[in-house]
N, C-alpha and C. Protein backbone atom coordinates (compact mmCIF):
# COMPACT_ATOMS: atom_id res chain seq x y z
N UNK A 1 61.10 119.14 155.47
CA UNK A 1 60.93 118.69 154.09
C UNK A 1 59.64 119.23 153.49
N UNK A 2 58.66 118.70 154.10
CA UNK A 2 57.14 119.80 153.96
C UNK A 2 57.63 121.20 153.48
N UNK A 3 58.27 121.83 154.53
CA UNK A 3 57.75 123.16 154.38
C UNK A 3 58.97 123.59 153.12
N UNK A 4 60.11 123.14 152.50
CA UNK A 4 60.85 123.28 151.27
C UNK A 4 59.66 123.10 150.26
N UNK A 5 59.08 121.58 150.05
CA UNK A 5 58.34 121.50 148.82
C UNK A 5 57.35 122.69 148.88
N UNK A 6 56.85 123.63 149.79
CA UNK A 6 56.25 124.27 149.80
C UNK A 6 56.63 125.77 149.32
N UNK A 7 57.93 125.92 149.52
CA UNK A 7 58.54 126.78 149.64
C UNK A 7 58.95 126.82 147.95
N UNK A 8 59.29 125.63 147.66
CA UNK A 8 59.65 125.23 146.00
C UNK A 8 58.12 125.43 145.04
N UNK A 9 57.16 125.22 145.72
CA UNK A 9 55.92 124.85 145.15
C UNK A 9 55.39 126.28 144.65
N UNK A 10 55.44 127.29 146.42
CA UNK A 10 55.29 128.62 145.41
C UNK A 10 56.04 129.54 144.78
N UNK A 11 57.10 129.47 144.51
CA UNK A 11 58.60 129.71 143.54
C UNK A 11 57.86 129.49 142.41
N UNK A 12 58.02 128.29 142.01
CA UNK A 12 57.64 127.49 140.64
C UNK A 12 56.13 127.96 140.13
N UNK A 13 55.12 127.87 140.50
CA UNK A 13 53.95 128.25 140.33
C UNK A 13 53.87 129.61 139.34
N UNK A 14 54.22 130.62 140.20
CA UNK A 14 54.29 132.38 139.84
C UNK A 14 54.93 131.99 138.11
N UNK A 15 56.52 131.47 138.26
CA UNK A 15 57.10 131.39 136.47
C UNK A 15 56.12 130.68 136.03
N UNK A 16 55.81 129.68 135.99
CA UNK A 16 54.74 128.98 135.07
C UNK A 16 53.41 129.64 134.85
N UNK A 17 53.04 130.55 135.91
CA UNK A 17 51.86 131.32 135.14
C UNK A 17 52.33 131.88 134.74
N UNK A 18 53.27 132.99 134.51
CA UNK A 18 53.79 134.00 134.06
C UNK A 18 54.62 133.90 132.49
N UNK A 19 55.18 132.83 132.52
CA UNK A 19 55.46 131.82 130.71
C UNK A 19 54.21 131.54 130.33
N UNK A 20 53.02 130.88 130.75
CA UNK A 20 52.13 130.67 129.79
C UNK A 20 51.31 132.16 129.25
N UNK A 21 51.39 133.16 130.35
CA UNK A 21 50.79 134.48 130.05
C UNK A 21 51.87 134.65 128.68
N UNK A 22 52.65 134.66 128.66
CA UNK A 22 53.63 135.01 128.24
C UNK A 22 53.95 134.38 126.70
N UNK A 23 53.09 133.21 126.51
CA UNK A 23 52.69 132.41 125.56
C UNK A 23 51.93 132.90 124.81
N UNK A 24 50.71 133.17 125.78
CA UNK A 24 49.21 133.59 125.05
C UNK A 24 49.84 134.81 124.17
N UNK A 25 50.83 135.71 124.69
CA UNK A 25 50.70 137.07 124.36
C UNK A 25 51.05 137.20 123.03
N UNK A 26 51.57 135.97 122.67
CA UNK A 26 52.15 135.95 121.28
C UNK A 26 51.39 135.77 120.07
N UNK A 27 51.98 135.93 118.95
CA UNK A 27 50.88 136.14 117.46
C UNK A 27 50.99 134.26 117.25
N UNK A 28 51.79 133.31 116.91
CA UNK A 28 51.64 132.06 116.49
C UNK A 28 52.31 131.60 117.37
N UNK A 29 51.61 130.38 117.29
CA UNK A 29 51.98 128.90 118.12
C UNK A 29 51.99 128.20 117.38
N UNK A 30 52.71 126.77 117.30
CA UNK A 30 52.78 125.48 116.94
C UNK A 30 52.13 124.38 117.47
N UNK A 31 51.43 123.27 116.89
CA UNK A 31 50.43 122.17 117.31
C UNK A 31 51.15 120.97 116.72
N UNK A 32 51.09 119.61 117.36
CA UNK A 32 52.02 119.02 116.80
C UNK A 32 50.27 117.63 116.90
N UNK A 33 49.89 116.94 115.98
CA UNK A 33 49.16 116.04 115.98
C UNK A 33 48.95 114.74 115.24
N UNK A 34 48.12 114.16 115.43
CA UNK A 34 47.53 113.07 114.06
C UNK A 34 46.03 113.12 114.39
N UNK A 35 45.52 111.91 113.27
CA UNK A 35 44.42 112.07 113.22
C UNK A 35 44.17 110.52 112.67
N UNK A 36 43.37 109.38 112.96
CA UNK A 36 42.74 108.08 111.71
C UNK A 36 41.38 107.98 111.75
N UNK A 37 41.14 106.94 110.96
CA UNK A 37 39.51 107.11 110.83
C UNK A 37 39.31 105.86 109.51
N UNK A 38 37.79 106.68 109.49
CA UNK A 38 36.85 105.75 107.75
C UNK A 38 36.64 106.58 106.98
N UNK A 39 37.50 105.71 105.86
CA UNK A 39 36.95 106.22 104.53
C UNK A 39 36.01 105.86 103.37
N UNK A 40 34.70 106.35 103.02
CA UNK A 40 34.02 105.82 102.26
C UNK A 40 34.06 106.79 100.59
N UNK A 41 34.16 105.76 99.71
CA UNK A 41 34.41 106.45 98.35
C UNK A 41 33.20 106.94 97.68
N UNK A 42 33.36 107.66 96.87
CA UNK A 42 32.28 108.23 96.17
C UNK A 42 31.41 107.21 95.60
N UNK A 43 32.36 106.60 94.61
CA UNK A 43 32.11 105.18 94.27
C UNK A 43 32.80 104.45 93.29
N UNK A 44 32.54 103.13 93.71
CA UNK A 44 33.34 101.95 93.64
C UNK A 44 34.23 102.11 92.56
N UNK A 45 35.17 101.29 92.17
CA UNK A 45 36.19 101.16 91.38
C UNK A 45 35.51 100.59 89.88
N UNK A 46 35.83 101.15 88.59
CA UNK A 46 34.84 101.03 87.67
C UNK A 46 35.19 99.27 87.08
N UNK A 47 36.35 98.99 87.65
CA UNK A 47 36.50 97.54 87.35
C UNK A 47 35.95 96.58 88.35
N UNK A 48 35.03 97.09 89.67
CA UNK A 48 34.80 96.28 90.40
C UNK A 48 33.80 94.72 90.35
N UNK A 49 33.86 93.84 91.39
CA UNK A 49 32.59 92.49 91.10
C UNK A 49 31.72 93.39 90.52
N UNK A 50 30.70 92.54 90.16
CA UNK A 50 29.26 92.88 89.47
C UNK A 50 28.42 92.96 90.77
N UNK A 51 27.95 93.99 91.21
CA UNK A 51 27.02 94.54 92.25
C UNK A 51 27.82 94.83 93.22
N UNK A 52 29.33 95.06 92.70
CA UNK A 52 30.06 95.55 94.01
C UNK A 52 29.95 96.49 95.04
N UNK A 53 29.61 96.71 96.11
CA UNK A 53 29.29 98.34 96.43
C UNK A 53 31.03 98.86 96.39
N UNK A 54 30.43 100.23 97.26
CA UNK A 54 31.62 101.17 97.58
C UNK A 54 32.36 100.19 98.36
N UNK A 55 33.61 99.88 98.32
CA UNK A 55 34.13 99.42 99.38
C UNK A 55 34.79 100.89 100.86
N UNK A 56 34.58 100.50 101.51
CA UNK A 56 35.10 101.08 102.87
C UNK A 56 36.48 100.95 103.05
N UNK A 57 37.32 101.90 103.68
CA UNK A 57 38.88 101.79 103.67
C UNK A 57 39.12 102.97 104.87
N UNK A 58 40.47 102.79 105.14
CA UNK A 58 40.81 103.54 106.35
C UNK A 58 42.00 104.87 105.78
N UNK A 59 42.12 105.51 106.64
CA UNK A 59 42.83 106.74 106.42
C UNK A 59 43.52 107.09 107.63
N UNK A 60 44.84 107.98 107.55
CA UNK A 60 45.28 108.56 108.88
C UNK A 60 46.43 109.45 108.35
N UNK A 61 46.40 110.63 109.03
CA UNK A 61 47.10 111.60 109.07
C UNK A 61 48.21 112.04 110.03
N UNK A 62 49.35 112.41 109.82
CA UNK A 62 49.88 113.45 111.03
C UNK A 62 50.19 114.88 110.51
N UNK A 63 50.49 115.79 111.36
CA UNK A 63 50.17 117.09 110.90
C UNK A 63 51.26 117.84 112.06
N UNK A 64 51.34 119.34 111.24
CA UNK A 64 52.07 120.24 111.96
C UNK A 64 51.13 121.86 111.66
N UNK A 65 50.80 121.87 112.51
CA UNK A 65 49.30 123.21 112.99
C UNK A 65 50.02 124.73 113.05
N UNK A 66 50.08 125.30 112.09
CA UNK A 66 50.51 126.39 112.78
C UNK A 66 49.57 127.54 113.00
N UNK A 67 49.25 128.24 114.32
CA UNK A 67 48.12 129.18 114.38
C UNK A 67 48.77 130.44 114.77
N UNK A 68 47.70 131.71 114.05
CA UNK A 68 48.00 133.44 113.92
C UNK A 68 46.95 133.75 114.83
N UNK A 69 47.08 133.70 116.52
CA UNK A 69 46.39 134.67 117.08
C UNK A 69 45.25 133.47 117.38
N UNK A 70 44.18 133.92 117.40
CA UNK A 70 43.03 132.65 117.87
C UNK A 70 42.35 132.07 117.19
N UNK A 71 42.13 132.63 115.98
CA UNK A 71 41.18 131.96 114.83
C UNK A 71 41.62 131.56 113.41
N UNK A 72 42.70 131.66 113.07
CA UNK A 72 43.43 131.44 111.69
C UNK A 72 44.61 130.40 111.70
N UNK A 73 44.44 129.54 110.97
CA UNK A 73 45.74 128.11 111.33
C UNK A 73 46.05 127.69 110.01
N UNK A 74 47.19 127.39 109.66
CA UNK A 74 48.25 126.69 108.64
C UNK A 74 48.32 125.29 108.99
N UNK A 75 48.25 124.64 107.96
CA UNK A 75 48.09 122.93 108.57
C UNK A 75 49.26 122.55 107.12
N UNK A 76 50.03 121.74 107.43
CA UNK A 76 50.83 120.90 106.87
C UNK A 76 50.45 119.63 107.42
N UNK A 77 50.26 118.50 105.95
CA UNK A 77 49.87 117.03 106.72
C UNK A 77 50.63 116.36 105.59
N UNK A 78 50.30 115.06 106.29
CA UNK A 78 51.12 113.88 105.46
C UNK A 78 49.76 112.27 105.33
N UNK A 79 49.54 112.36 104.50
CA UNK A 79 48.49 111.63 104.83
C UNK A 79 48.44 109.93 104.47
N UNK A 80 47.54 109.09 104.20
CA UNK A 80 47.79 107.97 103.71
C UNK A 80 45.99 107.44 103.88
N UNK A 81 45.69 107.02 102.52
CA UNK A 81 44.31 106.38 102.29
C UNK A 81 44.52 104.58 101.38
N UNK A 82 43.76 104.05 102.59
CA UNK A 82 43.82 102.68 101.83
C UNK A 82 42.31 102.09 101.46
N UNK A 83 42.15 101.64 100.69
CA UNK A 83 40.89 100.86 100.24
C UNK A 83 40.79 99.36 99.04
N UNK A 84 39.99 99.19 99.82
CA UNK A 84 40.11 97.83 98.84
C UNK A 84 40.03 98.04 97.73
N UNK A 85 40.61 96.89 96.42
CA UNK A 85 40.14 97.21 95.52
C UNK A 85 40.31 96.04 95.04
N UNK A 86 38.98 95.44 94.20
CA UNK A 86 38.42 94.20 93.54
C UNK A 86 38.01 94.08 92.14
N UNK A 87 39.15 93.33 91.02
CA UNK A 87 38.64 93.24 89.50
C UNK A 87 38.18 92.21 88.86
N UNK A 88 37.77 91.92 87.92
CA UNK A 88 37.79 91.06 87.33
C UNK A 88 37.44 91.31 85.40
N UNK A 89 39.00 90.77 84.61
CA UNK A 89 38.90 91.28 83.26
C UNK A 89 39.47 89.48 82.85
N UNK A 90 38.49 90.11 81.62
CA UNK A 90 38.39 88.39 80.80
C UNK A 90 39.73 88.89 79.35
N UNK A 91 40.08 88.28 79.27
CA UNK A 91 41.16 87.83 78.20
C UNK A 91 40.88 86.73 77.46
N UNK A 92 41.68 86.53 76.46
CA UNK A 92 41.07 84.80 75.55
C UNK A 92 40.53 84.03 76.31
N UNK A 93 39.61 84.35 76.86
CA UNK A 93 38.78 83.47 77.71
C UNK A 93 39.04 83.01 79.18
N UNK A 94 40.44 83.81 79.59
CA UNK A 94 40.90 83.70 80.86
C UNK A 94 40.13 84.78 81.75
N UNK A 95 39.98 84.15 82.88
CA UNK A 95 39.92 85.63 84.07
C UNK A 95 40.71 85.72 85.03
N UNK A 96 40.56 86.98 84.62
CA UNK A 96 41.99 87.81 85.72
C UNK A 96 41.19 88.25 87.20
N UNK A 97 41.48 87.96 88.14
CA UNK A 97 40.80 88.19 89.35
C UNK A 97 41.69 89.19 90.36
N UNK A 98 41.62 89.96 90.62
CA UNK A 98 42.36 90.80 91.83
C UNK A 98 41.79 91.16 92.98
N UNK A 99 41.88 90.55 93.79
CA UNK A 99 41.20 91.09 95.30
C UNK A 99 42.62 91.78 95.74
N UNK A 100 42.94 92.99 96.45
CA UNK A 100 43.82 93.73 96.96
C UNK A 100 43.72 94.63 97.61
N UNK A 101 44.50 96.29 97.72
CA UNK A 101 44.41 97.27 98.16
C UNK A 101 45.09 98.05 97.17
N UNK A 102 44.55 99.89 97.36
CA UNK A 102 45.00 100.91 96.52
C UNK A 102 45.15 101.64 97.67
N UNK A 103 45.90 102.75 97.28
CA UNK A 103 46.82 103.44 98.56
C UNK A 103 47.32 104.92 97.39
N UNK A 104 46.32 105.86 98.61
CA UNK A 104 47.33 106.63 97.99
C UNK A 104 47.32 108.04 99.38
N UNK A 105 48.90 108.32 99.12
CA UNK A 105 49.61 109.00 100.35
C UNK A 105 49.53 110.33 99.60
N UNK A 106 49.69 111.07 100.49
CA UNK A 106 49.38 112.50 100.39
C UNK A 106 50.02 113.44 101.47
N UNK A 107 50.72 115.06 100.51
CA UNK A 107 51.20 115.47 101.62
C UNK A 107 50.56 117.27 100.89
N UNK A 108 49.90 118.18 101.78
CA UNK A 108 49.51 119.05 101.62
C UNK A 108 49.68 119.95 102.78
N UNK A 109 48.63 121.19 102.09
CA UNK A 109 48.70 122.28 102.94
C UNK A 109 47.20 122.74 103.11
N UNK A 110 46.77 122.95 104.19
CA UNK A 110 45.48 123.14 104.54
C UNK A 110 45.28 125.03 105.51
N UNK A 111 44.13 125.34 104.51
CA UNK A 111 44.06 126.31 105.54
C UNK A 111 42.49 126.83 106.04
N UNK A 112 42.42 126.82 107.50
CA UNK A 112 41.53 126.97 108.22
C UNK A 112 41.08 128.66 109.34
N UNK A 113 39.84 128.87 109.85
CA UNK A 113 39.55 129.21 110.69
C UNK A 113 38.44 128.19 111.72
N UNK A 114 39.20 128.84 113.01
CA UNK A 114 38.66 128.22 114.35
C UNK A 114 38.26 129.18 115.16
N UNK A 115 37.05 128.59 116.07
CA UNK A 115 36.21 129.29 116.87
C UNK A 115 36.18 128.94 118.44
N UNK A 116 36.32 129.60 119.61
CA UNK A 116 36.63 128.90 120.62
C UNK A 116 35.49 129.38 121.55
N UNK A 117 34.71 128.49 121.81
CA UNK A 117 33.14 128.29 122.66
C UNK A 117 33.76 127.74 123.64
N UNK A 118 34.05 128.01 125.48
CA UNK A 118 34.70 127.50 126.09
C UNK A 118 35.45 126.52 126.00
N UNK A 119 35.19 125.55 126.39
CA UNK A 119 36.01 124.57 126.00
C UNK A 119 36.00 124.03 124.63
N UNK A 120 35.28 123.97 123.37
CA UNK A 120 35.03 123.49 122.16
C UNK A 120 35.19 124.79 121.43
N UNK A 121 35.72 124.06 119.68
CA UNK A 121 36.07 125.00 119.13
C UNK A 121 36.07 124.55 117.85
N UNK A 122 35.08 125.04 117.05
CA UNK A 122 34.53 124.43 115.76
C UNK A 122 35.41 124.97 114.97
N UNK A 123 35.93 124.07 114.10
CA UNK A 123 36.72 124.47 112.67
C UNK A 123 36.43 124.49 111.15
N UNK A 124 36.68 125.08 110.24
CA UNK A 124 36.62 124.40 108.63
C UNK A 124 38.30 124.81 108.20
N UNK A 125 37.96 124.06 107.07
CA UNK A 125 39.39 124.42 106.55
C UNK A 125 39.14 123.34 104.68
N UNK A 126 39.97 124.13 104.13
CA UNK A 126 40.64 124.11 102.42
C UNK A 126 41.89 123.87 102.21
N UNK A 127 41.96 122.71 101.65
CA UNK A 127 43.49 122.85 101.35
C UNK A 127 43.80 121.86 100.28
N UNK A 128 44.80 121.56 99.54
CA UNK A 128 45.87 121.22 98.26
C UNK A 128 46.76 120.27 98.53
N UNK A 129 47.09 119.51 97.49
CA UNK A 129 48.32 119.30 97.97
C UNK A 129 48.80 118.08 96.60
N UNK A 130 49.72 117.03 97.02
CA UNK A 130 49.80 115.96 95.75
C UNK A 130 49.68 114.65 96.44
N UNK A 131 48.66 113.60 95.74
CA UNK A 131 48.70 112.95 96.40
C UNK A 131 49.39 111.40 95.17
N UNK A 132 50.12 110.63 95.92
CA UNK A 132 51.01 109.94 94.95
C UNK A 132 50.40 108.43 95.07
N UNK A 133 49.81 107.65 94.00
CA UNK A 133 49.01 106.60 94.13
C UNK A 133 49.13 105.15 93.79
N UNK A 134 49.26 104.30 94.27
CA UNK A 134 49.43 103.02 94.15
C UNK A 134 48.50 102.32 93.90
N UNK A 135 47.85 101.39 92.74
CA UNK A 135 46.68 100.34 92.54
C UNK A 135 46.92 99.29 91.65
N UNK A 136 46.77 98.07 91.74
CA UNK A 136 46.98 96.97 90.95
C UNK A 136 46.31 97.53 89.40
N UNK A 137 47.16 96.41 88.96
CA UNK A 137 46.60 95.98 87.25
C UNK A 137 47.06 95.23 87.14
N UNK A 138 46.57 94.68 85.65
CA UNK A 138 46.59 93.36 84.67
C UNK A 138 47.08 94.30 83.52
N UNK A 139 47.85 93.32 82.93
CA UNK A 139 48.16 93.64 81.62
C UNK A 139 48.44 91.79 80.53
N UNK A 140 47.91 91.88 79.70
CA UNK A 140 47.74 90.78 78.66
C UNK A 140 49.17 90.67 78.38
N UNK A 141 49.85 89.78 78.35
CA UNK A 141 51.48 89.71 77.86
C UNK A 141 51.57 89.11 76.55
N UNK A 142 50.76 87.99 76.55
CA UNK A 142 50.63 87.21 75.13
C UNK A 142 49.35 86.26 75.87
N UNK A 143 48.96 85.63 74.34
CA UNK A 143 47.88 84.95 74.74
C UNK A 143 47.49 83.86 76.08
N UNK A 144 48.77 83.47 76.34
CA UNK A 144 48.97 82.43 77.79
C UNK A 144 49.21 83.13 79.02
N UNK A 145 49.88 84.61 79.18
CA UNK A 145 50.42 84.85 79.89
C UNK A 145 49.92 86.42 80.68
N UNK A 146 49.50 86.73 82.35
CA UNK A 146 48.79 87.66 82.13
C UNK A 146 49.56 88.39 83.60
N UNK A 147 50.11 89.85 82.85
CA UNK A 147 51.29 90.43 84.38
C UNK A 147 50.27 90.84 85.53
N UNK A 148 50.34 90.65 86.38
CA UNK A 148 49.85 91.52 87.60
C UNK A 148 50.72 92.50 88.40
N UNK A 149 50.69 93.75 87.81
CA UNK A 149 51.73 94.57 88.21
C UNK A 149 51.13 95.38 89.34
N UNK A 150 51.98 97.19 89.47
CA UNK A 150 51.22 98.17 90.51
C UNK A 150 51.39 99.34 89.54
N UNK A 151 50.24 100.30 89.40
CA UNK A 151 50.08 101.61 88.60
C UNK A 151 50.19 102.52 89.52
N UNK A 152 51.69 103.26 89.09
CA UNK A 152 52.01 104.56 90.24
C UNK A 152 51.41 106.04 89.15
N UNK A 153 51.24 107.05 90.25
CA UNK A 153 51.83 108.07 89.19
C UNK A 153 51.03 109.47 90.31
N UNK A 154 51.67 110.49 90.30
CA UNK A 154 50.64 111.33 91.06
C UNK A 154 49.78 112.90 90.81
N UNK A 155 49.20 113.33 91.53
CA UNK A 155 48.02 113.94 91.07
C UNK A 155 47.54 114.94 91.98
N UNK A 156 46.74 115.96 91.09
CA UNK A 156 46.40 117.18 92.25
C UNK A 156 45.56 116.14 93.46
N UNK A 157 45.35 116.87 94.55
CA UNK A 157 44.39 116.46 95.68
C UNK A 157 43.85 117.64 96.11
N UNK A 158 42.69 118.12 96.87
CA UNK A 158 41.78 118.74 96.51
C UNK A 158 41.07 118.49 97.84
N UNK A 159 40.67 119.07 99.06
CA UNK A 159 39.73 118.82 100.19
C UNK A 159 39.29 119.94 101.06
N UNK A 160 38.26 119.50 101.43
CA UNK A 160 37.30 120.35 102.24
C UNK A 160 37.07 119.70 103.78
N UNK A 161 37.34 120.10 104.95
CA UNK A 161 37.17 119.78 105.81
C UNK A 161 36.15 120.71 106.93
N UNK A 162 35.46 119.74 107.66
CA UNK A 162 34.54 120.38 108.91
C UNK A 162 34.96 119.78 110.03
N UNK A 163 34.90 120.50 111.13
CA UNK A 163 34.61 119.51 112.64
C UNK A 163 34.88 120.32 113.93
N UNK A 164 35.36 119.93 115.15
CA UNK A 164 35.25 120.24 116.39
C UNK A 164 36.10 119.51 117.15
N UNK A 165 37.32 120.98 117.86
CA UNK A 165 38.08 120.33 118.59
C UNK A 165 37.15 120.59 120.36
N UNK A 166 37.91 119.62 121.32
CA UNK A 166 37.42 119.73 122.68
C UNK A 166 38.85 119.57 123.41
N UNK A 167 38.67 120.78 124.17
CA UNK A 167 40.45 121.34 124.52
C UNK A 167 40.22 121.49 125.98
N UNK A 168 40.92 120.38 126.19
CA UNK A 168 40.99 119.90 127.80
C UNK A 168 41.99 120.53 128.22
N UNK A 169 43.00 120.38 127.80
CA UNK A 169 43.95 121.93 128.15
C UNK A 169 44.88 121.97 126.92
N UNK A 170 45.90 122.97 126.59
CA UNK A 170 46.67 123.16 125.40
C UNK A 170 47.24 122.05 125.38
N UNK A 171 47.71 120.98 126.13
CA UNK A 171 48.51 119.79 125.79
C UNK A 171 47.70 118.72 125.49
N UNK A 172 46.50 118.80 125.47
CA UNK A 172 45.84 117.68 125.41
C UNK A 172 44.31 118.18 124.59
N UNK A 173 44.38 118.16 123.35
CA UNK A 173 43.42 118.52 122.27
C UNK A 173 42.67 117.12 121.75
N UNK A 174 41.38 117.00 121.86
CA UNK A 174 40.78 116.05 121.30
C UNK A 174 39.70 116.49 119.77
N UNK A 175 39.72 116.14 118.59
CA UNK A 175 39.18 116.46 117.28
C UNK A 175 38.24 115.28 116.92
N UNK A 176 36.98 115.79 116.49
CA UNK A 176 35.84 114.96 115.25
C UNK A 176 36.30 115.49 114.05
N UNK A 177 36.58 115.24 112.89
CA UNK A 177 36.56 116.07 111.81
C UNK A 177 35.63 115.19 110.51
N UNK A 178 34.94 115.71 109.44
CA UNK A 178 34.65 115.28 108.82
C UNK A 178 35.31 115.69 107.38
N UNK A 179 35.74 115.11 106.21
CA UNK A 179 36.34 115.49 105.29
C UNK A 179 36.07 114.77 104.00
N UNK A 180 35.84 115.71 103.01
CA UNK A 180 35.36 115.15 101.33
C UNK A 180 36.84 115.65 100.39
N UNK A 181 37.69 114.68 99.97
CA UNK A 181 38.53 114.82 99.54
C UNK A 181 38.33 114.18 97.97
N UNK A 182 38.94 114.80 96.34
CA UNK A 182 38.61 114.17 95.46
C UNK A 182 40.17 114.56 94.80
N UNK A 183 40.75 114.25 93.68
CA UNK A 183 41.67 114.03 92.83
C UNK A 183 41.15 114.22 91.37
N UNK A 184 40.54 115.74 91.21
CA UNK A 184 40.23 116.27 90.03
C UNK A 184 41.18 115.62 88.47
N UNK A 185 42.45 115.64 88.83
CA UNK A 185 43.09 115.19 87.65
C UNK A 185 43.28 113.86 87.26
N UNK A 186 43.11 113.20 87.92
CA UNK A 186 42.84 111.17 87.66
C UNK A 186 42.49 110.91 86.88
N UNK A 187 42.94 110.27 85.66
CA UNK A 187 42.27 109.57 84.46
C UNK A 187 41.15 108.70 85.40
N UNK A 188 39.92 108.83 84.27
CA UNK A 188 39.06 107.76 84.89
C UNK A 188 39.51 106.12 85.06
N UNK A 189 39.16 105.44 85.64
CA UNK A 189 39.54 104.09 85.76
C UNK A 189 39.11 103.55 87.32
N UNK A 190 40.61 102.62 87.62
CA UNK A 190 40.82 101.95 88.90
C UNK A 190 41.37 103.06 90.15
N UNK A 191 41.88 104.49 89.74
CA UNK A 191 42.05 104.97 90.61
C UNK A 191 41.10 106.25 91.39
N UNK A 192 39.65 106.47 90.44
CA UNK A 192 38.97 107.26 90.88
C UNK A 192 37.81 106.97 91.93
N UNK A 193 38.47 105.91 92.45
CA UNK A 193 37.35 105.10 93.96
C UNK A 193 38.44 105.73 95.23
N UNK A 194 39.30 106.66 94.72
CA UNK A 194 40.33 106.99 96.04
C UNK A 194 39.94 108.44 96.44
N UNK A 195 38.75 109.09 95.64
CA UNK A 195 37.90 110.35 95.66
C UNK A 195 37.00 109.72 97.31
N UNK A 196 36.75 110.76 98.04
CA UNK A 196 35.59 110.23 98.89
C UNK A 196 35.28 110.77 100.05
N UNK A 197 34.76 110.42 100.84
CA UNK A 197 33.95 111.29 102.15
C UNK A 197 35.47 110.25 103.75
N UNK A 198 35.34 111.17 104.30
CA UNK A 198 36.20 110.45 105.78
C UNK A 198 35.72 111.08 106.84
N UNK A 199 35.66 109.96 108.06
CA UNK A 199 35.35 110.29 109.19
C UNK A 199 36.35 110.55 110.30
N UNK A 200 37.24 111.52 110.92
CA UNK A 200 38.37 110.84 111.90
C UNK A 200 38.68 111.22 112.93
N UNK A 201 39.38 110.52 113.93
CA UNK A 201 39.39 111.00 115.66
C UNK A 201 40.51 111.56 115.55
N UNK A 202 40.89 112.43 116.29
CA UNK A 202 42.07 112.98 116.11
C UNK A 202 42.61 113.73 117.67
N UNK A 203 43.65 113.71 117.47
CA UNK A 203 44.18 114.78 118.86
C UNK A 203 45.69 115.19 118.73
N UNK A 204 45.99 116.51 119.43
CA UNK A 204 46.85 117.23 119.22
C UNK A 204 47.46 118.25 120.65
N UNK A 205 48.20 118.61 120.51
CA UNK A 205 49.40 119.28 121.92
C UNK A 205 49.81 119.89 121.29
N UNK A 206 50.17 121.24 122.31
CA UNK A 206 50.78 122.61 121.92
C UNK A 206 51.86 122.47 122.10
N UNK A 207 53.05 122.89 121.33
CA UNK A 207 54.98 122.71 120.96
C UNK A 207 55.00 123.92 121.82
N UNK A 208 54.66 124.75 121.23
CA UNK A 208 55.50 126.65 121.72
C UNK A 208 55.05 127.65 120.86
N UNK A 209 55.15 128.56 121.22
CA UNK A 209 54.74 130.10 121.02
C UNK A 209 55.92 130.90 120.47
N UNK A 210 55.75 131.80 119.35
CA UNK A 210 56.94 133.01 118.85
C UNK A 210 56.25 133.91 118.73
């Protein structure tokens, strides 16, 4: 029995180096990942409490990586940013109070170069995309009566990313990234606190080679 698994062991060995050679040799590969984290806004929501700060909110991504050779990558993501968001508007003498969340999801295209220092491999990357946004409001109905609805509608998105992957082997990719994302076209208001800086952990595995 020994000496089969042995016999099986160096069979198997030789193809598997010989497919991953066989991998490398190729122009693109596929990366299949995600990524979450903190998001801090530029700043606060212009309807916020009185001395409100920035509120803090979370973010997370998944993604499909595609890379040309060793240093050039195509990123498709799908994203999603949540943050609090806190109002308060006076009416005939009523106040309208909203403690909640704003959310807005996002699906783009990012494009990067990467650098590979043995095991670490520093990245940047640019990329576009639309991001589609959800945030409370008030609206006055008549003098007694006051709607609390949700304001959709969506909008360019716009980001710059930095960071560093640590590549324990192709199946097992670990990422820091840092990222300043803003929404140039946003009417000013309740939805321009969804502009902002993010921090996030991330990791990713190699699909296959063409």
């Amino acid at each position: 029995m020994r000496k089969l698994s042995t016999v099986i062991l160096l069979f198997i060995t030789p193809l598997l180096m010989a497919q991953n050679k066989a991998d490398l040799s190729k122009n693109f590969s596929m990366d299949f990942g995600g990524s979450f984290g903190v998001f801090s806004p530029f700043k606060s929501s212009s309807k916020g409490f009185p001395n409100d700060k920035n509120q803090l909110g979370s973010n997370g991504v998944t993604f499909l990586q595609l890379n040309y050779k060793e240093h050039y990558f195509a990123k498709l993501q799908f994203g999603q940013t949540t943050v609090s968001y806190k109002s308060i508007q006076e009416s005939n003498g009523f106040n309208s109070i909203i403690d909640s969340k704003a959310n807005s999801t996002t699906i783009g295209i990012n494009l990067g170069y990467q650098y590979k220092i043995k095991n670490w491999q520093p990245f940047i990357m640019i990329g576009s995309g639309t991001s589609f946004i959800d945030s409370p409001k008030t609206a006055l109905i008549n003098e007694n009566t006051i709607s609390y609805t949700t304001k959709t509608g969506n909008y360019l998105y716009i980001s710059a990313s930095a960071g560093v992957n640590y590549i324990f082997n192709r199946y097992f990719i670990v990422s820091l990234e840092g990222q300043a994302s803003t929404l140039p076209t946003v009417p000013s208001g309740s939805d321009t606190h969804l502009s902002g800086m993010s921090l996030q952990l991330g990791l990713k595995s190699y699909l296959f080679s063409f």
